[in-house]
C-alpha atoms as a PDB file:
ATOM      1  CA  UNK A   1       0.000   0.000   0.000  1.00  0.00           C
ATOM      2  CA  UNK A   2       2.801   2.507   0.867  1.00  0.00           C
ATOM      3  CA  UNK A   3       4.326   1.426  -2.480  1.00  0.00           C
ATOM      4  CA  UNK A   4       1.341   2.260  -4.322  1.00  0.00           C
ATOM      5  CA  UNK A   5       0.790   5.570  -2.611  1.00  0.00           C
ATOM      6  CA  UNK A   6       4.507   6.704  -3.412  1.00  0.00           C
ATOM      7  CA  UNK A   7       3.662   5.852  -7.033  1.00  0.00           C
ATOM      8  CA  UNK A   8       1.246   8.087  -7.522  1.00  0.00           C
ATOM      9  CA  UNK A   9       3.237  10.712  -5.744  1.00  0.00           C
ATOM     10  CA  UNK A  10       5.862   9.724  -8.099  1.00  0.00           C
ATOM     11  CA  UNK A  11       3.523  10.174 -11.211  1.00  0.00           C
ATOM     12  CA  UNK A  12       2.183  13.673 -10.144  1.00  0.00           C
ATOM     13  CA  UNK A  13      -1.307  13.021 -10.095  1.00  0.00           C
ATOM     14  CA  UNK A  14      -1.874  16.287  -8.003  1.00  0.00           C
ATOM     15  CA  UNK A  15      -3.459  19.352  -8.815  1.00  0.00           C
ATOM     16  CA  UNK A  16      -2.356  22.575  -7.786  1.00  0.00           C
ATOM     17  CA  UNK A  17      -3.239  26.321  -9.177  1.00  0.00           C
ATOM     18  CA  UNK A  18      -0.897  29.350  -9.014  1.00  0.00           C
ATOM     19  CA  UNK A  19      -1.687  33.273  -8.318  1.00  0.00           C
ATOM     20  CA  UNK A  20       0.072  36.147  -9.201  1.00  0.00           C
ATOM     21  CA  UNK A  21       2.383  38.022 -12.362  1.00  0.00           C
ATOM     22  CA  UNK A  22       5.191  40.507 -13.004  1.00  0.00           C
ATOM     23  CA  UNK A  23       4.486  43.278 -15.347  1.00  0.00           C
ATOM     24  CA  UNK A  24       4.762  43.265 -18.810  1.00  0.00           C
ATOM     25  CA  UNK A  25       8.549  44.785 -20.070  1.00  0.00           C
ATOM     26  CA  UNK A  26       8.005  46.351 -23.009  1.00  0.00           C
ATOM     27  CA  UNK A  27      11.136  44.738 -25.182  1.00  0.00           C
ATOM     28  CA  UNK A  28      11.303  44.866 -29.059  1.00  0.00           C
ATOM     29  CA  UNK A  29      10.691  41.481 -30.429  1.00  0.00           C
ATOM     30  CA  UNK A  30      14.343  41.366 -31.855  1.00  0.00           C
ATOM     31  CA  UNK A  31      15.597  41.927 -28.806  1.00  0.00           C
ATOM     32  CA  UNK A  32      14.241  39.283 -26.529  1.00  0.00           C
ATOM     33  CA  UNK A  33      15.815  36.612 -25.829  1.00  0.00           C
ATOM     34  CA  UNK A  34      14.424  33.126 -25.932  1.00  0.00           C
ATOM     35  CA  UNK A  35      13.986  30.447 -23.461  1.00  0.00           C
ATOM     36  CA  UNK A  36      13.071  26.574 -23.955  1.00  0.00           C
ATOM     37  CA  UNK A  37      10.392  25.192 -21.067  1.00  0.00           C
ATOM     38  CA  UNK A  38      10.724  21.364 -20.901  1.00  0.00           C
ATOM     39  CA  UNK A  39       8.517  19.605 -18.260  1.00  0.00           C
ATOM     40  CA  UNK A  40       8.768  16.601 -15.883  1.00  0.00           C
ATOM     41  CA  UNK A  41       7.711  12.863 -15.942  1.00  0.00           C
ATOM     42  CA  UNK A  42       4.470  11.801 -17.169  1.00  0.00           C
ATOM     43  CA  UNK A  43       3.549  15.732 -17.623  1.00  0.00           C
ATOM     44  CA  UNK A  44       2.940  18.075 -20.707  1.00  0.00           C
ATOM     45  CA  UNK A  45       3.404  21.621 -21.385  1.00  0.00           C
ATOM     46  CA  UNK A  46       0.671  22.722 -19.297  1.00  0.00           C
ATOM     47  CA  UNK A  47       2.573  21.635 -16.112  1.00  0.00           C
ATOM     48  CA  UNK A  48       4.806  25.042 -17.330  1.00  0.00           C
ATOM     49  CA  UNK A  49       1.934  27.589 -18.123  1.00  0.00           C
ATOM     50  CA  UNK A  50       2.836  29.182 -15.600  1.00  0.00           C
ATOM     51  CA  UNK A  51       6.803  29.930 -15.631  1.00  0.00           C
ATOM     52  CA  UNK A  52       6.095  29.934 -19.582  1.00  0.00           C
ATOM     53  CA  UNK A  53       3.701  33.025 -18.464  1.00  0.00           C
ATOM     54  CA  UNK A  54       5.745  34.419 -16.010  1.00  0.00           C
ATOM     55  CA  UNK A  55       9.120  34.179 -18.514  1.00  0.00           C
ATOM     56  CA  UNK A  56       6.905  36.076 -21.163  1.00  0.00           C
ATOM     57  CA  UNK A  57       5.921  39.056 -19.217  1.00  0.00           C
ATOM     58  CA  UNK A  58       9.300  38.921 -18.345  1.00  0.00           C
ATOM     59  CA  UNK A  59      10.610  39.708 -21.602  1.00  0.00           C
ATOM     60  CA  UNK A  60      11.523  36.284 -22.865  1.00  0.00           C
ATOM     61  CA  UNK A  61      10.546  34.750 -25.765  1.00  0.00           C
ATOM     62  CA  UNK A  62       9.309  31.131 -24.738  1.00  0.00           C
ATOM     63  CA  UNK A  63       9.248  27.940 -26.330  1.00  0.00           C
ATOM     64  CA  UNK A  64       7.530  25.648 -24.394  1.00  0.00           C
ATOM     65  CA  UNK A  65       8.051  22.281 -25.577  1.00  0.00           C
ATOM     66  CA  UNK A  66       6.584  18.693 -24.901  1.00  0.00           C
ATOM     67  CA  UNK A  67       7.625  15.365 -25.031  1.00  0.00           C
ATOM     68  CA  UNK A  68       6.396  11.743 -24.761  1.00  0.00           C
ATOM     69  CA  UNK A  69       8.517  11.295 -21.373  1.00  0.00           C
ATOM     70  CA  UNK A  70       6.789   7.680 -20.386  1.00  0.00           C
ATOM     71  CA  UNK A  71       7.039   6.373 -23.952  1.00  0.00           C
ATOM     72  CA  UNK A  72      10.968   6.646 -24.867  1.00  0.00           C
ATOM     73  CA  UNK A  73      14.330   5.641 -23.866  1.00  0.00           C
ATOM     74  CA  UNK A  74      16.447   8.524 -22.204  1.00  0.00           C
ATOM     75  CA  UNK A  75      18.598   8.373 -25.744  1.00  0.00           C
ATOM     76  CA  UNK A  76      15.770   8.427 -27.597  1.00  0.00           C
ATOM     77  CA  UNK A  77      13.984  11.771 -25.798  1.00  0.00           C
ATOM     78  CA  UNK A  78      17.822  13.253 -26.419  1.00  0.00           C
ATOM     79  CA  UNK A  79      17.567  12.991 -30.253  1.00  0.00           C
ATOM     80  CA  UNK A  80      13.681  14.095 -30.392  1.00  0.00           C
ATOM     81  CA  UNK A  81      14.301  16.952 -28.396  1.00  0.00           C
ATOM     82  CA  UNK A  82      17.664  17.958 -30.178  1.00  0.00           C
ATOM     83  CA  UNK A  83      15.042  18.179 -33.237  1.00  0.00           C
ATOM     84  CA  UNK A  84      13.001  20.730 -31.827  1.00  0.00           C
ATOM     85  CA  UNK A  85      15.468  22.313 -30.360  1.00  0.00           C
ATOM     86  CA  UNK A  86      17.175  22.851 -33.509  1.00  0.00           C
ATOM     87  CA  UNK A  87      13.973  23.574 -35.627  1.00  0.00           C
ATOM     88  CA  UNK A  88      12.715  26.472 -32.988  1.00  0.00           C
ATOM     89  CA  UNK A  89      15.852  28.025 -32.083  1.00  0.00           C
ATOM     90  CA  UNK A  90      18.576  27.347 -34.224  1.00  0.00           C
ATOM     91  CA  UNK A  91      18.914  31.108 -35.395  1.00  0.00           C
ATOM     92  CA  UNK A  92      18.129  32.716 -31.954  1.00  0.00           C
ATOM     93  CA  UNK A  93      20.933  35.184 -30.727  1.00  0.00           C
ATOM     94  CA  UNK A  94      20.413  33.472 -27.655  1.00  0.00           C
ATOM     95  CA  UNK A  95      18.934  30.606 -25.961  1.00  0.00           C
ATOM     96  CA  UNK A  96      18.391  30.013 -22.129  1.00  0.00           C
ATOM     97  CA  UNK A  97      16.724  26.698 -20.711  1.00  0.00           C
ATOM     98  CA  UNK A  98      14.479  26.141 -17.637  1.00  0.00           C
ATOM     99  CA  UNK A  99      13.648  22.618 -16.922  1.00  0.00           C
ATOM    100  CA  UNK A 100      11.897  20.966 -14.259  1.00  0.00           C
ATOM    101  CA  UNK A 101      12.589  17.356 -12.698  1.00  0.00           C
ATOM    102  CA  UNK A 102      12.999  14.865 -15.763  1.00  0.00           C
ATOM    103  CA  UNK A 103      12.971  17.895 -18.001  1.00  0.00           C
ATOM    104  CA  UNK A 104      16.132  18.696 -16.368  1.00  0.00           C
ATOM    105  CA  UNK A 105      18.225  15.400 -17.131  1.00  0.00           C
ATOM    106  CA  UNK A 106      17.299  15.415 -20.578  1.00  0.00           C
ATOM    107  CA  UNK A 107      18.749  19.647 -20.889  1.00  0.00           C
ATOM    108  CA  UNK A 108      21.882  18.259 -19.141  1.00  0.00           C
ATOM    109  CA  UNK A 109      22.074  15.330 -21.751  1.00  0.00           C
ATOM    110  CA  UNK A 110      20.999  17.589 -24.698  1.00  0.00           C
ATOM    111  CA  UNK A 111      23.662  20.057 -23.779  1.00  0.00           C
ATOM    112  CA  UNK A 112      25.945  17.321 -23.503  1.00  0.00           C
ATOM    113  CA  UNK A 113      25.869  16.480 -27.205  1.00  0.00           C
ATOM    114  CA  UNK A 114      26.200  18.967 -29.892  1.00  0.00           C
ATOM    115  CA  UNK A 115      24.889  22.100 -30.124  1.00  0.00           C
ATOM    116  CA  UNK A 116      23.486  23.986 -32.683  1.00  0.00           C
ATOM    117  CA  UNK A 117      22.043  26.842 -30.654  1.00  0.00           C
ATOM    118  CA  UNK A 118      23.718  29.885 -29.223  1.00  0.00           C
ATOM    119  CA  UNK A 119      23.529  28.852 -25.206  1.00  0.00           C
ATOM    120  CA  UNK A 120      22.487  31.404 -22.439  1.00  0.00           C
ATOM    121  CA  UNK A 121      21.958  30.084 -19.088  1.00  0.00           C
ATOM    122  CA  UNK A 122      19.906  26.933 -17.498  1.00  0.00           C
ATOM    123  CA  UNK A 123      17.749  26.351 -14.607  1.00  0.00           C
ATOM    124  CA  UNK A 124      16.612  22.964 -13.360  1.00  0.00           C
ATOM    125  CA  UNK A 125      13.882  23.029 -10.507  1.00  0.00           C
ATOM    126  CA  UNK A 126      14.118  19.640  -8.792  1.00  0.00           C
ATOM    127  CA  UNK A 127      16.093  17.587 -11.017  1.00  0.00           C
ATOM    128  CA  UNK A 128      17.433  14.517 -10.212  1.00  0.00           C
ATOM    129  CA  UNK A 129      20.872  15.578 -10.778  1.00  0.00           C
ATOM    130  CA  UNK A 130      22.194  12.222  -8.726  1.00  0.00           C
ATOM    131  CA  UNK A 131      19.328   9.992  -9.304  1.00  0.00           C
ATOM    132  CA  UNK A 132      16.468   9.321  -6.382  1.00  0.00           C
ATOM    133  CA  UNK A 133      16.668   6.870  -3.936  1.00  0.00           C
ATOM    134  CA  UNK A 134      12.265   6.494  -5.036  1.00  0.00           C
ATOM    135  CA  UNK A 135      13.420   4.885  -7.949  1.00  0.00           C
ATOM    136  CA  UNK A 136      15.635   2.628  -6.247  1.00  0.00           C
ATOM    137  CA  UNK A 137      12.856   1.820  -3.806  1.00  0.00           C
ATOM    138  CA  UNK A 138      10.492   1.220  -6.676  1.00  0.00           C
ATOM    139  CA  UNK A 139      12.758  -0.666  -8.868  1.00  0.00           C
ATOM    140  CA  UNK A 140      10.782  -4.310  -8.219  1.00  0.00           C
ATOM    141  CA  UNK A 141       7.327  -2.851  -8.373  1.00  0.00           C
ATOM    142  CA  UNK A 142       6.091  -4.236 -11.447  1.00  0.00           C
ATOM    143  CA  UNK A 143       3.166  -1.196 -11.160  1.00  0.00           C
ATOM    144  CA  UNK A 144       5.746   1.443 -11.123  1.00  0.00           C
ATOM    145  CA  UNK A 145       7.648  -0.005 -14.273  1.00  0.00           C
ATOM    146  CA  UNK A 146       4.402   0.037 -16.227  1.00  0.00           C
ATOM    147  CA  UNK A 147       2.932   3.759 -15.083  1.00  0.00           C
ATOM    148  CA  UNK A 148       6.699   4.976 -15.447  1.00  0.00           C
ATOM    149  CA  UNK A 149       8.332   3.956 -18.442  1.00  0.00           C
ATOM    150  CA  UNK A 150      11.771   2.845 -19.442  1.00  0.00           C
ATOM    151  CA  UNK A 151      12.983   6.445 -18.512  1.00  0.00           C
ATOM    152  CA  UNK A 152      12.181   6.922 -15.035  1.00  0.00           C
ATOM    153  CA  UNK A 153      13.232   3.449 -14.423  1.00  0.00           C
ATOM    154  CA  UNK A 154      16.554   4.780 -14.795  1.00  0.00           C
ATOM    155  CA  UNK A 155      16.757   7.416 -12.491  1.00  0.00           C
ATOM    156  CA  UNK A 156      18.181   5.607  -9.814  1.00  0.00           C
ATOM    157  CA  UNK A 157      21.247   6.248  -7.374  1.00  0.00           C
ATOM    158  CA  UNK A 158      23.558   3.650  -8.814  1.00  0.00           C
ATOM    159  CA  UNK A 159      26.996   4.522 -10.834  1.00  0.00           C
ATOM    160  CA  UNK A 160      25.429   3.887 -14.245  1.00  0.00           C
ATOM    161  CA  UNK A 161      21.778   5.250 -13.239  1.00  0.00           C
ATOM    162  CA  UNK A 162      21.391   8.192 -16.354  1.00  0.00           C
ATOM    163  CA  UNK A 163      22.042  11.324 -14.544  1.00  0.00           C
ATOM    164  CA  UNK A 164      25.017  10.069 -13.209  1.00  0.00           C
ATOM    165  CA  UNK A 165      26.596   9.531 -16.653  1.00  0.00           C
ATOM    166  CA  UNK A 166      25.871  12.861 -17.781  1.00  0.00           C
ATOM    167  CA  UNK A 167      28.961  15.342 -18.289  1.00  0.00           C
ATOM    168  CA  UNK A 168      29.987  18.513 -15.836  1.00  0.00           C
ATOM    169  CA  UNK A 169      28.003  21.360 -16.880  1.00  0.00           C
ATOM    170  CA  UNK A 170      30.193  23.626 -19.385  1.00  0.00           C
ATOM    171  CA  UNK A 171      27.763  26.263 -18.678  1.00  0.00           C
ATOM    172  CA  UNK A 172      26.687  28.742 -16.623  1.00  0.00           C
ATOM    173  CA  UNK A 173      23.844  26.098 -14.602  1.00  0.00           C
ATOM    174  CA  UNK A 174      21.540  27.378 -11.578  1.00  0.00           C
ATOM    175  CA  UNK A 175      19.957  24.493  -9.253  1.00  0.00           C
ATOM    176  CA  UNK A 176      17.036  25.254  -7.205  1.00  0.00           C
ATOM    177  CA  UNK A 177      15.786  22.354  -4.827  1.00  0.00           C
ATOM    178  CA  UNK A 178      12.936  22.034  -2.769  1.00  0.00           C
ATOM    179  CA  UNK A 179      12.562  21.409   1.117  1.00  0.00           C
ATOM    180  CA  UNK A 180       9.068  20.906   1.753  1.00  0.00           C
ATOM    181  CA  UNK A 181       7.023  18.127   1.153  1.00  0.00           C
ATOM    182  CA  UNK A 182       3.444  16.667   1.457  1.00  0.00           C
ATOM    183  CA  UNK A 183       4.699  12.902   0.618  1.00  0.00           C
ATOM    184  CA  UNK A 184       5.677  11.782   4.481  1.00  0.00           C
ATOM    185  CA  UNK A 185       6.556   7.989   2.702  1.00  0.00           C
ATOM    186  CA  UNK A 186       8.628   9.732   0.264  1.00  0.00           C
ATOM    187  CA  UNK A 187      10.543  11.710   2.582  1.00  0.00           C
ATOM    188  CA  UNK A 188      10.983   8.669   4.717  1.00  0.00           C
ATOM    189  CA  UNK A 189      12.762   6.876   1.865  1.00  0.00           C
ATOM    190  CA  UNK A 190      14.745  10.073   1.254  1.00  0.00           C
ATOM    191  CA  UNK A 191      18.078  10.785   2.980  1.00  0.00           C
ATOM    192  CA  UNK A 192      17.964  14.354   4.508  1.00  0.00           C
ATOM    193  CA  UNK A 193      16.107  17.305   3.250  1.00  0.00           C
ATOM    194  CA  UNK A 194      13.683  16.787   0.075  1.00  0.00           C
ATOM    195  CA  UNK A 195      10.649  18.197  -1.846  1.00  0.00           C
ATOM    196  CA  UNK A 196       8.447  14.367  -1.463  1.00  0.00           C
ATOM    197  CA  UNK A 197      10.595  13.093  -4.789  1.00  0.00           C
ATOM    198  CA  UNK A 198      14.096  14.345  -4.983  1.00  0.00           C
ATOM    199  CA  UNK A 199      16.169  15.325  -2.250  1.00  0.00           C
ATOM    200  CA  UNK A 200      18.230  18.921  -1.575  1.00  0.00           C
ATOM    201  CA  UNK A 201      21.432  16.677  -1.595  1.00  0.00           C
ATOM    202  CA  UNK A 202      20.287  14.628  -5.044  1.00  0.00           C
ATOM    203  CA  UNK A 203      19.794  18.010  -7.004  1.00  0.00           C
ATOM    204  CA  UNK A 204      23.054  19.357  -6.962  1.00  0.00           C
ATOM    205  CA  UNK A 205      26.184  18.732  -9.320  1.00  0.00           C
ATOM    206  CA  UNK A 206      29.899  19.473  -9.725  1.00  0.00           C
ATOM    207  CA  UNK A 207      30.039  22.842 -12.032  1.00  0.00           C
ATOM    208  CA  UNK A 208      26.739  24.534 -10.767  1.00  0.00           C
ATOM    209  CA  UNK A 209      26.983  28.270 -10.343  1.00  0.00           C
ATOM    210  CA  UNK A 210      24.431  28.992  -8.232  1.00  0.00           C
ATOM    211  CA  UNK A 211      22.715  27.042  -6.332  1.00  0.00           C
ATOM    212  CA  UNK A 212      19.156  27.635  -4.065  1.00  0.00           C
ATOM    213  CA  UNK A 213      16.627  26.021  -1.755  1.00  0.00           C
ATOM    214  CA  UNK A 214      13.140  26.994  -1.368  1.00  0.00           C
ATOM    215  CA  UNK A 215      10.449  26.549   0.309  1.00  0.00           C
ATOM    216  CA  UNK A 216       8.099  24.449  -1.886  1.00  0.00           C
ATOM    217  CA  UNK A 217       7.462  21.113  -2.854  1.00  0.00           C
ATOM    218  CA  UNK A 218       8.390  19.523  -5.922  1.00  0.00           C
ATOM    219  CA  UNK A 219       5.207  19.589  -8.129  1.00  0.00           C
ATOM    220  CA  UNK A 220       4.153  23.345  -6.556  1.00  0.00           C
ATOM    221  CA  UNK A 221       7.524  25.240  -6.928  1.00  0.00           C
ATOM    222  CA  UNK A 222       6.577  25.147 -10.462  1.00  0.00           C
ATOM    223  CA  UNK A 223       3.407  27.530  -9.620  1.00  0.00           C
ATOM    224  CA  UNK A 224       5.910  29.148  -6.890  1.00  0.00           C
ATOM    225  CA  UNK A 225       6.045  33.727  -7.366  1.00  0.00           C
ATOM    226  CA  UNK A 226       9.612  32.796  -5.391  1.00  0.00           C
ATOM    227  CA  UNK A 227      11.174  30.532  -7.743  1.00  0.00           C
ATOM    228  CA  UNK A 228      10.117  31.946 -11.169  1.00  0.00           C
ATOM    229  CA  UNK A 229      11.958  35.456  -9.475  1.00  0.00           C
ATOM    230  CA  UNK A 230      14.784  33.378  -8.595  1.00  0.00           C
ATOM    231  CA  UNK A 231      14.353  32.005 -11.839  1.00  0.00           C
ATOM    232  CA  UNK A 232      14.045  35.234 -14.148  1.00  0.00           C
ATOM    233  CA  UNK A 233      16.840  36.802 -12.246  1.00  0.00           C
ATOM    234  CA  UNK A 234      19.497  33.756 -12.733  1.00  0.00           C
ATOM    235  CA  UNK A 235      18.546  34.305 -16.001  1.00  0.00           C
ATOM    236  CA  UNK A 236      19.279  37.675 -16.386  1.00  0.00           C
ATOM    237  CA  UNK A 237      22.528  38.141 -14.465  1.00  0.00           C
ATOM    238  CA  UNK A 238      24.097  34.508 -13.891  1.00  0.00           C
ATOM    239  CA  UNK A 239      22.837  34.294 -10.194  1.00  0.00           C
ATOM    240  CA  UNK A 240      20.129  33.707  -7.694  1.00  0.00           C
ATOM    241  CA  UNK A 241      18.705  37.194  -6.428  1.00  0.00           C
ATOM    242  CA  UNK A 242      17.857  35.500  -2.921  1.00  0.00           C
ATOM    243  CA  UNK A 243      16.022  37.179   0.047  1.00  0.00           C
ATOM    244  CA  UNK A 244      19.085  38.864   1.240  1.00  0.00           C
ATOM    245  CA  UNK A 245      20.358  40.667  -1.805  1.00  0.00           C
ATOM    246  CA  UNK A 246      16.382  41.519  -1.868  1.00  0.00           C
ATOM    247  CA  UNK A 247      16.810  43.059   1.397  1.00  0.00           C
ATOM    248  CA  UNK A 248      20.340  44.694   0.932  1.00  0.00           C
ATOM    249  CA  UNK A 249      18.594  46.822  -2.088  1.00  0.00           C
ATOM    250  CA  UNK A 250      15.998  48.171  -0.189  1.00  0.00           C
ATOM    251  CA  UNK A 251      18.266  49.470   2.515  1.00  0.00           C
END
């Protein structure tokens, strides 16, 4: 039973809404640059609407793309991606990513391959960075291996679990994890601090520069006001604004 509940945990079926929006910057359309949205496991480009809306009025251009996460191999999400990659933003002056969760392994393998874009930045929200123990826990369920796919099956902890195979970032890479969670079983299979799927410790990798933890979950910091500011500003200037520097400019 605890199995099954983690599953379902695992395969987001949660619902959650999101309040709130920055102003519209008025930015000439040949001056904007672009950034690529790519979602979690088992999700679609709705679960982005919101950072996709945020990043707009932001002045990005946004390209928020899908993919059949369940239905692939991790290799072959890499090549379908690099497709659309390549056919939406091939001649951008310059092209930022913000992933969340799965979304986030596949950027780091994408980026790991060749590139035919002009890179900016990248943001991964709760990625996996070092596998999740969930996976490991869930390897033998033969429920989880059906809902899941051949993907998230290999998102464990292990040496050649995907995400651990992946190169050092060669980029300029902000991390933000998540400390709160509403999945007590998950966080009970976790080691340490965690957002119900991935843990504070799991997120992070060698090369980051920046790195953040906030106060959400790890389905709801995607509808967070917090992390798509954190988010926007890494963008814009290579680092996390954080409360403090917040605080220090109002003084």
């Amino acid at each position: 039973m605890l199995r099954l509940l983690i599953l379902l945990l695992f395969s987001g079926l949660l619902l959650a809404g999101c309040a709130g929006h920055a102003p519209q910057e008025s930015i000439p359309a040949d001056q904007r640059e672009t950034v690529v949205l790519l979602h979690g496991l088992g999700r679609s480009t709705q679960a982005m609407y919101y950072l996709q809306y945020r990043l707009e009025h932001a002045g990005f251009e946004v390209f928020n793309i899908g993919y059949p996460s369940r239905e692939k191999a991790p290799e072959e999400l890499v090549r379908l991606l690099h497709d659309r990659v390549r056919i939406c933003c091939a001649a951008k002056k310059k092209v930022h990513f913000v992933a969340h969760s799965l979304g986030g392994v596949m950027v780091r393998a994408l980026l790991g391959e060749r590139r035919e874009i002009n890179l900016g930045r990248v943001v991964l929200l709760g990625t996996p960075n070092r596998g999740t123990e969930l996976v490991d826990w869930l390897a033998d369920n033969r429920l989880f291996r059906v809902l899941a796919g051949s993907t998230a099956q290999r998102l464990g902890t292990s040496a050649d679990a995907f995400p651990r195979r992946l190169p050092a970032p060669d980029y300029e890479l902000g991390i933000i994890a998540g400390n709160r969670s509403i999945n007590p079983v998950g966080s009970w299979v976790l080691r340490g601090p965690d957002d119900g799927i991935v843990s504070v410790e799991s997120t992070q990798v060698a090369g980051m520069k920046d790195f953040l933890v906030a106060s959400a979950g790890h389905v709801l910091m995607r509808y967070s006001d917090d992390v798509a500011n954190e988010v926007i500003g890494f963008l814009r200037r290579g680092r996390f604004p954080h409360e403090s520097d917040s605080a220090r400019e109002e003084e």
